[in-house]
C-alpha atoms as a PDB file:
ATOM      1  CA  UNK A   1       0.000   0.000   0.000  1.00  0.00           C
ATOM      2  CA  UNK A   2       3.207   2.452   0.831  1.00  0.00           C
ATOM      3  CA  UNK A   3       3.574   2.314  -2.838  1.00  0.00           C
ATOM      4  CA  UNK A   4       0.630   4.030  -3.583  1.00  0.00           C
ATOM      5  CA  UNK A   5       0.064   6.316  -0.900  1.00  0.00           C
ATOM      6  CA  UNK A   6       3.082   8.349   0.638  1.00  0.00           C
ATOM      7  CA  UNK A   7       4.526   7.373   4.704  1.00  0.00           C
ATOM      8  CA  UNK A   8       4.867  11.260   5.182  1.00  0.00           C
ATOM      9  CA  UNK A   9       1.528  11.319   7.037  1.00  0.00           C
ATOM     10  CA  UNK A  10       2.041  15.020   8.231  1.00  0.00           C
ATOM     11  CA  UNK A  11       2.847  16.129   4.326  1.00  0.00           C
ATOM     12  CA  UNK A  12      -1.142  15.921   4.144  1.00  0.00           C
ATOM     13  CA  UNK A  13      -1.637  18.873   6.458  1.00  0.00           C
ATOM     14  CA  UNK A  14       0.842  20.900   4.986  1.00  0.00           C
ATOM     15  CA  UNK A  15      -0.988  20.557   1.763  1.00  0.00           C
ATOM     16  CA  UNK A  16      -4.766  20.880   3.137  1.00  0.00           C
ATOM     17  CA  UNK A  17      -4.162  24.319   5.147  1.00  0.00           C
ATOM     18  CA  UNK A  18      -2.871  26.271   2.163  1.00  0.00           C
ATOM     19  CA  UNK A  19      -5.453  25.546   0.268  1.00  0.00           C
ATOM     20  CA  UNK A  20      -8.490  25.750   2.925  1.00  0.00           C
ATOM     21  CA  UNK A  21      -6.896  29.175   3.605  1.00  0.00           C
ATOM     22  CA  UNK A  22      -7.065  30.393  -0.141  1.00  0.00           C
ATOM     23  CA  UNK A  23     -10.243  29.025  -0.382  1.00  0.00           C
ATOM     24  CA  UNK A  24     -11.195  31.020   2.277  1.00  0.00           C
ATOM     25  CA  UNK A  25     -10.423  34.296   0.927  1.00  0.00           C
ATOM     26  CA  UNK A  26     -11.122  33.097  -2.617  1.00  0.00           C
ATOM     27  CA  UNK A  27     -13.785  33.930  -5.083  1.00  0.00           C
ATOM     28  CA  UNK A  28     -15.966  30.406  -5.653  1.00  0.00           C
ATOM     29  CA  UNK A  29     -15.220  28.958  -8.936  1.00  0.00           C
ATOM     30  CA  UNK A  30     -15.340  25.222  -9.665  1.00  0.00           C
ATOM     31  CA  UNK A  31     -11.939  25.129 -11.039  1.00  0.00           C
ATOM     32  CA  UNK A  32     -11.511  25.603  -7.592  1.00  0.00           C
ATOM     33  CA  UNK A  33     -11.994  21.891  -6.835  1.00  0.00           C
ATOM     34  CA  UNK A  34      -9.798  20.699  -9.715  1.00  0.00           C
ATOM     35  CA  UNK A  35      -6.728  22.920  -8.466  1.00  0.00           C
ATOM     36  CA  UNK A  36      -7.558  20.764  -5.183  1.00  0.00           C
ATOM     37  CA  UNK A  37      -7.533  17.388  -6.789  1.00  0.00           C
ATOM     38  CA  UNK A  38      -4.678  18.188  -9.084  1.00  0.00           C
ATOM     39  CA  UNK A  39      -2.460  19.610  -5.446  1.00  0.00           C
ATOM     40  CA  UNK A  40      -3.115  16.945  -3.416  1.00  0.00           C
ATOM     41  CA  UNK A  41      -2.684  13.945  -5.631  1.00  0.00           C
ATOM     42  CA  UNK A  42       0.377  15.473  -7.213  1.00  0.00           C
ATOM     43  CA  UNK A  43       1.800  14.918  -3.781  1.00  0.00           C
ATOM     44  CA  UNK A  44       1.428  10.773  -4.485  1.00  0.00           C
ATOM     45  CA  UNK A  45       2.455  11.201  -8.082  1.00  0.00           C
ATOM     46  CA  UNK A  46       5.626  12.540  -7.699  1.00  0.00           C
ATOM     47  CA  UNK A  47       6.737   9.884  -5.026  1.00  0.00           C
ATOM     48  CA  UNK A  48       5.448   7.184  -7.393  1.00  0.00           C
ATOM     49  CA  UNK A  49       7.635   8.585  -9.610  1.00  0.00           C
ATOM     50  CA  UNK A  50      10.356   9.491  -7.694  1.00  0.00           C
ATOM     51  CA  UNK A  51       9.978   5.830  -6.491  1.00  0.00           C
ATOM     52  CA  UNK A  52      10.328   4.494  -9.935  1.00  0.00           C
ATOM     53  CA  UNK A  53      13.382   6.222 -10.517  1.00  0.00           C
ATOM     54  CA  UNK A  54      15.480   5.093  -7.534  1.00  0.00           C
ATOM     55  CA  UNK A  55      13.767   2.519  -5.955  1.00  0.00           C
ATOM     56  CA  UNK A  56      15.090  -1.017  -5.327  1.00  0.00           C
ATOM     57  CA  UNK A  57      11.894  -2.545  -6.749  1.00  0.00           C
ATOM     58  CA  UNK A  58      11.180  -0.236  -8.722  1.00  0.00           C
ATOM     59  CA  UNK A  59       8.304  -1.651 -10.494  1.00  0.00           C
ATOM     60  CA  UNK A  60       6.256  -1.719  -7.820  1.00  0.00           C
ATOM     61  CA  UNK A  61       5.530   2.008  -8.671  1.00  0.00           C
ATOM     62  CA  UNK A  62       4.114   1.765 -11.918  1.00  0.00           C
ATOM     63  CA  UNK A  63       0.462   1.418 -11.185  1.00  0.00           C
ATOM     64  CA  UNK A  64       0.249   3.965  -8.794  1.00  0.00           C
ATOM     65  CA  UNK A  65       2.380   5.766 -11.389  1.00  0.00           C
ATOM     66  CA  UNK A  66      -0.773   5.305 -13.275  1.00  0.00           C
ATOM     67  CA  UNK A  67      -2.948   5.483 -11.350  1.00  0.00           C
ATOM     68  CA  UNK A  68      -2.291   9.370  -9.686  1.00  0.00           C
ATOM     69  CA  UNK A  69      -1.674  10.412 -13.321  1.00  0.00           C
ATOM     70  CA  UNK A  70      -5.000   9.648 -14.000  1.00  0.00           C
ATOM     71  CA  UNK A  71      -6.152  11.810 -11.500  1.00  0.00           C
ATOM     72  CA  UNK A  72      -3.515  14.746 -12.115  1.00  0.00           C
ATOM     73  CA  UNK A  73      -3.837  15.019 -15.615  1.00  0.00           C
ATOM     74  CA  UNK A  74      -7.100  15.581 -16.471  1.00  0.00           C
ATOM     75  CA  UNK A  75      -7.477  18.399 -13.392  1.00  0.00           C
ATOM     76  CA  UNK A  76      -4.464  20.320 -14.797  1.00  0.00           C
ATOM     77  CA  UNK A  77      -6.046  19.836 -18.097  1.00  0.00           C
ATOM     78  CA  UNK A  78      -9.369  21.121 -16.892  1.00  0.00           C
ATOM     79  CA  UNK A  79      -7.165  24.411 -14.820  1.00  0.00           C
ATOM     80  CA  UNK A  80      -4.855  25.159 -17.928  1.00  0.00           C
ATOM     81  CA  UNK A  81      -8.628  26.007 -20.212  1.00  0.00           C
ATOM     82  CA  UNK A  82     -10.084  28.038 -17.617  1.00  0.00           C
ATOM     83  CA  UNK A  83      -7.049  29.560 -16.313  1.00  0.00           C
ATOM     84  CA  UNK A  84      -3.957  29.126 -18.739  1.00  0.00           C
ATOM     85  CA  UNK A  85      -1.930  31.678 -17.181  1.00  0.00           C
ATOM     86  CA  UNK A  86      -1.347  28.883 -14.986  1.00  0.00           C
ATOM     87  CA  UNK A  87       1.118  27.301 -16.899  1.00  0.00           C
ATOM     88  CA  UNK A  88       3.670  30.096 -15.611  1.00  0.00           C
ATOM     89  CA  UNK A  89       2.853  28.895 -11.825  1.00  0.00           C
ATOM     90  CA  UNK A  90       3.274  25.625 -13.182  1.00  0.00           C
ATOM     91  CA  UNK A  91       7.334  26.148 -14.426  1.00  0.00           C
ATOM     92  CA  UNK A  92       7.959  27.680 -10.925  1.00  0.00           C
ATOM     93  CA  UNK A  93       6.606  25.107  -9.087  1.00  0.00           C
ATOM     94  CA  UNK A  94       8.805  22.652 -11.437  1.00  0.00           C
ATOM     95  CA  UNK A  95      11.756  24.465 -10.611  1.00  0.00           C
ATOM     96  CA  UNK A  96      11.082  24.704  -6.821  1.00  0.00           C
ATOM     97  CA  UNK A  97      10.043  20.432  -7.138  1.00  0.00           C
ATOM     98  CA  UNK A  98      13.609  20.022  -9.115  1.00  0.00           C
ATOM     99  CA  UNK A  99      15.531  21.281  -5.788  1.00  0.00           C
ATOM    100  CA  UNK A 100      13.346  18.398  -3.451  1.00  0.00           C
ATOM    101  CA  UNK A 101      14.028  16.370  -6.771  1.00  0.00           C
ATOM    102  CA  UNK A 102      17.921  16.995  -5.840  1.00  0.00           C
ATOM    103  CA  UNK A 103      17.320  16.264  -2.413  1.00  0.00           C
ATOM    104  CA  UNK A 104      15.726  13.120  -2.695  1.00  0.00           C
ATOM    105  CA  UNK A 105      18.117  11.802  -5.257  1.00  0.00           C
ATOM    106  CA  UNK A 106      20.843  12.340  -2.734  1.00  0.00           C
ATOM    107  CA  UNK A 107      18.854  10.486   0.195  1.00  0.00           C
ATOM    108  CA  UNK A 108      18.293  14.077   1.762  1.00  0.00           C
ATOM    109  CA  UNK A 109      14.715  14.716   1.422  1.00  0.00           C
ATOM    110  CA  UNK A 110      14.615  15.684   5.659  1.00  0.00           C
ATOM    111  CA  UNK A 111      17.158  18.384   4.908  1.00  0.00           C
ATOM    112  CA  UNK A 112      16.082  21.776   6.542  1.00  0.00           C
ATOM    113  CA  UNK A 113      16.699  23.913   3.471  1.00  0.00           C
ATOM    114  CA  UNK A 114      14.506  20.815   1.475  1.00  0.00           C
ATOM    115  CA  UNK A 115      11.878  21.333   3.946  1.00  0.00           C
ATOM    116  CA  UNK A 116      12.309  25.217   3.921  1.00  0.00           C
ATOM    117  CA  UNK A 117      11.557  25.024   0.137  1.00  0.00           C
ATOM    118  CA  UNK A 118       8.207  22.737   0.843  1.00  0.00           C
ATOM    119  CA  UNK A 119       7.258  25.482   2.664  1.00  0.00           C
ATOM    120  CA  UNK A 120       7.733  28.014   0.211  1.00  0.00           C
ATOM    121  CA  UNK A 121       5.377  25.652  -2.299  1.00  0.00           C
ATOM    122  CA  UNK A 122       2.679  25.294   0.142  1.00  0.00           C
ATOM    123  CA  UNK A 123       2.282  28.915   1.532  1.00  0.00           C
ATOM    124  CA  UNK A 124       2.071  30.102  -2.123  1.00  0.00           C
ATOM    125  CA  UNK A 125      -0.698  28.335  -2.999  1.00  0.00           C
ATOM    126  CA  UNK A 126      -2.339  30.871  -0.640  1.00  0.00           C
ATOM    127  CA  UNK A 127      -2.263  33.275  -3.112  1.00  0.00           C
ATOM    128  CA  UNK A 128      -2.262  30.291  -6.334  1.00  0.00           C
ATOM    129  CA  UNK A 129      -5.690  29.328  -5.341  1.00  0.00           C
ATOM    130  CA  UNK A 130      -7.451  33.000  -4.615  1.00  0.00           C
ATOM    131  CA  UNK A 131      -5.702  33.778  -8.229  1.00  0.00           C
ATOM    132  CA  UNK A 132      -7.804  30.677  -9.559  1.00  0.00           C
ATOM    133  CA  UNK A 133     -10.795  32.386  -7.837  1.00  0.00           C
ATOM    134  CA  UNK A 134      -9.969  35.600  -8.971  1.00  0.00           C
ATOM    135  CA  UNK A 135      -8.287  35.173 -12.851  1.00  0.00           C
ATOM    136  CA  UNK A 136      -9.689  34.923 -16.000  1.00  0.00           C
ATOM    137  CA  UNK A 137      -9.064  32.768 -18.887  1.00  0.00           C
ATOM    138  CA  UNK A 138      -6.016  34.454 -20.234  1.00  0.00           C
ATOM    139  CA  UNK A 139      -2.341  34.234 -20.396  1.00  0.00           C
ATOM    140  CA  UNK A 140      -1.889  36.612 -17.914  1.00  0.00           C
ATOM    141  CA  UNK A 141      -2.532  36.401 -14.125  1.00  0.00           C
ATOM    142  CA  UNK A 142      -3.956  38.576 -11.811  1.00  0.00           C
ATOM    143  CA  UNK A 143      -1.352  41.362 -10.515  1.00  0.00           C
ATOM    144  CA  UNK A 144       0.743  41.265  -7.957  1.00  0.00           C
ATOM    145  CA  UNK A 145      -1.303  44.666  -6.846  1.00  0.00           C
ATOM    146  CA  UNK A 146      -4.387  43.364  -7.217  1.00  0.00           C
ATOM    147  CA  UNK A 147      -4.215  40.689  -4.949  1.00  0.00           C
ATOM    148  CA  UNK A 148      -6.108  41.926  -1.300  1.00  0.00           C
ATOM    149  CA  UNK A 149      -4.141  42.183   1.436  1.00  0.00           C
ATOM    150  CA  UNK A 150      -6.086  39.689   3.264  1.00  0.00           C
ATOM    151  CA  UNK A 151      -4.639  37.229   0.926  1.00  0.00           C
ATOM    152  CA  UNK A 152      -1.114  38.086   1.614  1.00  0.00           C
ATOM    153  CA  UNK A 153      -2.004  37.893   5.382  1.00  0.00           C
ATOM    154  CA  UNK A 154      -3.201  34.124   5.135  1.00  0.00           C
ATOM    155  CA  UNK A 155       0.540  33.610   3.053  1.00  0.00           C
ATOM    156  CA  UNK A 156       2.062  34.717   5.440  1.00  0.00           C
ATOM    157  CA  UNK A 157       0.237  33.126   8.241  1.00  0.00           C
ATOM    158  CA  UNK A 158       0.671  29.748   6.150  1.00  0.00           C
ATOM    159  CA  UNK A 159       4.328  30.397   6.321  1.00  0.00           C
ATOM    160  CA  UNK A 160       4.668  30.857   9.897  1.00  0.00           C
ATOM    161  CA  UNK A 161       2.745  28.310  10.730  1.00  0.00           C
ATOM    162  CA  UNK A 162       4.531  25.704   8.824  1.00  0.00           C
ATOM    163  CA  UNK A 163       8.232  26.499   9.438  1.00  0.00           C
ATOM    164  CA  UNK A 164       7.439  26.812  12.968  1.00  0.00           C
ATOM    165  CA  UNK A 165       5.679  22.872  13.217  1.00  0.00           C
ATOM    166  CA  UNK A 166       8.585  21.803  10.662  1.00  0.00           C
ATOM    167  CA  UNK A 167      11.284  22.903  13.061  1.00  0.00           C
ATOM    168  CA  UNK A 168       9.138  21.733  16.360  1.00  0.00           C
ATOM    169  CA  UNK A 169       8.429  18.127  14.837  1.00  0.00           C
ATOM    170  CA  UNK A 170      11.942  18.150  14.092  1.00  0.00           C
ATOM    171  CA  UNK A 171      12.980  18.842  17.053  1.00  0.00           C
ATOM    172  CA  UNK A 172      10.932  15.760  18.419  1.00  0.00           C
ATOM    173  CA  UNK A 173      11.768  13.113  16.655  1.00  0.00           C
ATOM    174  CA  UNK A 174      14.529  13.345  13.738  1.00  0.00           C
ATOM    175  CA  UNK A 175      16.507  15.708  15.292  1.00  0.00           C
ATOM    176  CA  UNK A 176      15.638  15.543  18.922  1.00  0.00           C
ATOM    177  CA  UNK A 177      19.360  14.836  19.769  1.00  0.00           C
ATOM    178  CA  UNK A 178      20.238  18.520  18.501  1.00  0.00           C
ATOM    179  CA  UNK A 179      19.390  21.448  20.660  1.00  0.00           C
ATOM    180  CA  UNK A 180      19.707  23.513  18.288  1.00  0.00           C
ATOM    181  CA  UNK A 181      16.328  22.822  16.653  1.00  0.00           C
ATOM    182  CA  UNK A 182      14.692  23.054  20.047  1.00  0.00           C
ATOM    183  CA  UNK A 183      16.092  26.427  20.283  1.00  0.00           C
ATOM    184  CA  UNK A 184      15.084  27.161  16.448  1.00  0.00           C
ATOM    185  CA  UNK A 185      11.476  25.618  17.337  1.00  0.00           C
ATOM    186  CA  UNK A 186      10.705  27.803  20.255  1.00  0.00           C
ATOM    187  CA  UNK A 187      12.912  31.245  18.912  1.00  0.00           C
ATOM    188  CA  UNK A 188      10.489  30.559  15.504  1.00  0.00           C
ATOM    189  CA  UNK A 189       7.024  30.097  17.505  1.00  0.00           C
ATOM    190  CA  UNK A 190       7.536  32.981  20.024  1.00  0.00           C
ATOM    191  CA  UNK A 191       8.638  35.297  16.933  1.00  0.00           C
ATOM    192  CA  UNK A 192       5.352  34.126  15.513  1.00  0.00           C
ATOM    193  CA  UNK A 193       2.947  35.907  18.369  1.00  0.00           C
ATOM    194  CA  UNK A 194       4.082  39.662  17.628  1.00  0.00           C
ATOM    195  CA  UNK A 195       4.774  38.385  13.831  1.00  0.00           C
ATOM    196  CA  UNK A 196       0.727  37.891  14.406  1.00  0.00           C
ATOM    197  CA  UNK A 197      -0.064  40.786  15.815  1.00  0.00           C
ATOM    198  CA  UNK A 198       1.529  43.010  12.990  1.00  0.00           C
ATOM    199  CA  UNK A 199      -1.132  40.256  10.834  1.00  0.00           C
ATOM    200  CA  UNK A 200      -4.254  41.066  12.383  1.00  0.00           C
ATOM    201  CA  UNK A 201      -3.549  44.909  12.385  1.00  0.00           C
ATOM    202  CA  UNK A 202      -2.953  45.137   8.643  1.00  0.00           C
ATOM    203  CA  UNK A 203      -5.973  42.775   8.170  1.00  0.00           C
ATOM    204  CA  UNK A 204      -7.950  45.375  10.519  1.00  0.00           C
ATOM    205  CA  UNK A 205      -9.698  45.386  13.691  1.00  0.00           C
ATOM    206  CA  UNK A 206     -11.545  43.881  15.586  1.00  0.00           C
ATOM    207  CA  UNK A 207     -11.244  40.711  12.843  1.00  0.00           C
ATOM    208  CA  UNK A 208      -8.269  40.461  12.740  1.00  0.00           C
ATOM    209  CA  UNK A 209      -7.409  39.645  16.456  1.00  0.00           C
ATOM    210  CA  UNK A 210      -8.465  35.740  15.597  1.00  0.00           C
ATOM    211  CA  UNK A 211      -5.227  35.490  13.568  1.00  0.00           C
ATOM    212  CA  UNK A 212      -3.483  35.821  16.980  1.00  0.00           C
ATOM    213  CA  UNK A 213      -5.319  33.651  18.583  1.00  0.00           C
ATOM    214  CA  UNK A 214      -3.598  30.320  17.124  1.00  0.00           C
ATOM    215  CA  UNK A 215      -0.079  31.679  17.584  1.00  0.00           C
ATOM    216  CA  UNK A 216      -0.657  32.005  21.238  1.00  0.00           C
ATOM    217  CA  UNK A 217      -1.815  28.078  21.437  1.00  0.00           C
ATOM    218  CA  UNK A 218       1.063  27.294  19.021  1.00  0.00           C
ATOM    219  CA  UNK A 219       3.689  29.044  21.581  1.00  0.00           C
ATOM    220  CA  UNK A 220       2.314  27.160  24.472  1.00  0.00           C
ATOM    221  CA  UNK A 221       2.359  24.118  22.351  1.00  0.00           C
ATOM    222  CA  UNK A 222       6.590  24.646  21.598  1.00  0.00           C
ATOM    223  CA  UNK A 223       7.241  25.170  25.395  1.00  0.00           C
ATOM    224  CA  UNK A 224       4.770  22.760  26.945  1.00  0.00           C
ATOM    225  CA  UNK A 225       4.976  19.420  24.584  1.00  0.00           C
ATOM    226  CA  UNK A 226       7.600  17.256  26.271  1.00  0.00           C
ATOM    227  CA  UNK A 227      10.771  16.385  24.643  1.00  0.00           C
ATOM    228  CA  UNK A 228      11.414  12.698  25.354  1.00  0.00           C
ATOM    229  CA  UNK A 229       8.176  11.344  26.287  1.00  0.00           C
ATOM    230  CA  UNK A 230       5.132  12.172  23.245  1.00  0.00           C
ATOM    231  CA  UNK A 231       5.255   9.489  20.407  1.00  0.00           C
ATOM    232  CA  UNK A 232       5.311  10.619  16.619  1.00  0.00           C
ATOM    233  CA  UNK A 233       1.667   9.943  15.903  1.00  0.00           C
ATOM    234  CA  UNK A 234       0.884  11.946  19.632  1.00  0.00           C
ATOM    235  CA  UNK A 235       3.224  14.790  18.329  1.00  0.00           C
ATOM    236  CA  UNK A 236       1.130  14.405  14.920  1.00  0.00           C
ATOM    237  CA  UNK A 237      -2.627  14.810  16.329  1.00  0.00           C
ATOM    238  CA  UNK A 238      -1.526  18.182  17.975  1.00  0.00           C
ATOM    239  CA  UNK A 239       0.097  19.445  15.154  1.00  0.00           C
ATOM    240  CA  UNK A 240      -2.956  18.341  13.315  1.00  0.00           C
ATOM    241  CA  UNK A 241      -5.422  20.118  16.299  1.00  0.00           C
ATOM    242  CA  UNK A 242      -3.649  23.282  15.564  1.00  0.00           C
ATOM    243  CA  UNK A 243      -3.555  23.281  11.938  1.00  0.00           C
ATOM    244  CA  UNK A 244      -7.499  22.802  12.113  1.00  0.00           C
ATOM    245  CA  UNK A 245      -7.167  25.895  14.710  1.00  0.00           C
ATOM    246  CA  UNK A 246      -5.283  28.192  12.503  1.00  0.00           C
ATOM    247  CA  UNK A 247      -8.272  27.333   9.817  1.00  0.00           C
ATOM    248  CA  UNK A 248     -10.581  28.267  12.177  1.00  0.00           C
ATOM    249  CA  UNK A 249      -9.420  31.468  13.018  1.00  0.00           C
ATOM    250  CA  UNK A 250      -8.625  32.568   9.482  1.00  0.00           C
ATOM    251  CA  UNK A 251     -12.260  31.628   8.421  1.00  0.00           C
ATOM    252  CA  UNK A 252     -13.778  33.787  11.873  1.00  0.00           C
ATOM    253  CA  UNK A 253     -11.349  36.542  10.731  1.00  0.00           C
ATOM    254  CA  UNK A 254     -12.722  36.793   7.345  1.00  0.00           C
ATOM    255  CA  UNK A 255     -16.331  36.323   8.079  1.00  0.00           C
END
């Protein structure tokens, strides 16, 4: 079953809450639900690929192979018609997967910069998915000016959010030997509360005072999980919990 469906269990969450926080800001379209199919099961795709490529039994990839590209293909196809300006967003994203690409063909894929990169990917979909909302069927995407500054808010939120559960899972369980990412892990998540506050006053008040409130639990969380004792899939259901917080608050903030 591993062959068809990625071991990264946490991956998941770091591709849901970018897009449950675009589609919160975005304009409803239905290619909205084909940019979701096509970013989620891309995520399977390119380890069945991956895992044809360097895999010890490497046939064991080619249905899922297959399989996800069945999926993938026909939701880019149905994205690229209504919004072909995507096919720019498209070669970025290939040239941000072609440094994990690098990564994983070195055995590195838990490498900070590798997951700093992920991170990059996931909080621009943010503003990827309210474009899909908000575009037209042209070559040409919406502006960099036109985008609301709500939008940019939720990126950055994204952002925060996941660097700061990257470092503190690290810090748990791969790296849990060095301090260093305990230190990063709680430097990163009490940065993250006045980081927030600067968020909710450009998104405006009294609104914006929910986008503080995860931050808080997500500070508490860094200094009050135990080191030594949690197991990973323990350490996973509270990251998980405050994932489905920071949705929360970013869909209160915006109603």
């Amino acid at each position: 079953m591993s062959a068809y469906v990625p071991p990264q269990h946490g991956a998941w969450a770091f591709l849901a809450l970018p897009l449950v926080l675009g589609f919160i800001v975005a304009p409803w379209t239905p290619l909205l639900l084909a940019l979701a199919i096509a970013w989620i099961a891309a995520y399977p795709l390119s380890y069945a690929a991956l895992g044809l490529v360097r895999a010890k039994r490497p046939q064991r990839f080619r249905a899922p192979l297959l399989i996800w590209s069945a999926v993938v293909l026909p939701a880019v196809g149905i994205l690229v018609v209504g919004r072909p300006w995507l096919l720019w967003v498209g070669v970025a994203y290939t040239a941000l997967f072609a440094i994990n690409l690098g990564y994983a063909r070195r055995n590195r894929e838990r490498a900070l910069t590798n997951d700093v990169v992920f991170v990059v990917e996931c909080s621009a979909m943010v503003a990827v998915t309210w474009a899909v909302g908000a575009g037209d069927q042209s070559w040409t995407p919406p502006g960099l000016g036109s985008v609301p500054d709500d939008v940019w808010a939720l990126v950055a939120v994204c952002a925060l959010v996941l660097l700061g559960s990257t470092l503190h899972v690290k810090s748990l369980i791969r790296e849990r030997q060095d301090r260093r990412y305990a230190r990063a892990s709680l430097v990163v998540a009490s940065a993250s509360v006045p980081a927030a506050v600067a968020l909710a006053v450009w998104w405006g008040w009294p609104s914006g005072v929910w986008l503080i409130v995860p931050f808080i639990v997500l500070v508490l969380r860094a200094f009050a999980v135990p080191r030594r004792s949690m197991r990973p899939g323990a350490i996973g259901m509270v990251e998980l919990a405050c994932f489905v917080l920071v949705a929360a608050s970013a869909a209160l903030a915006a109603a």
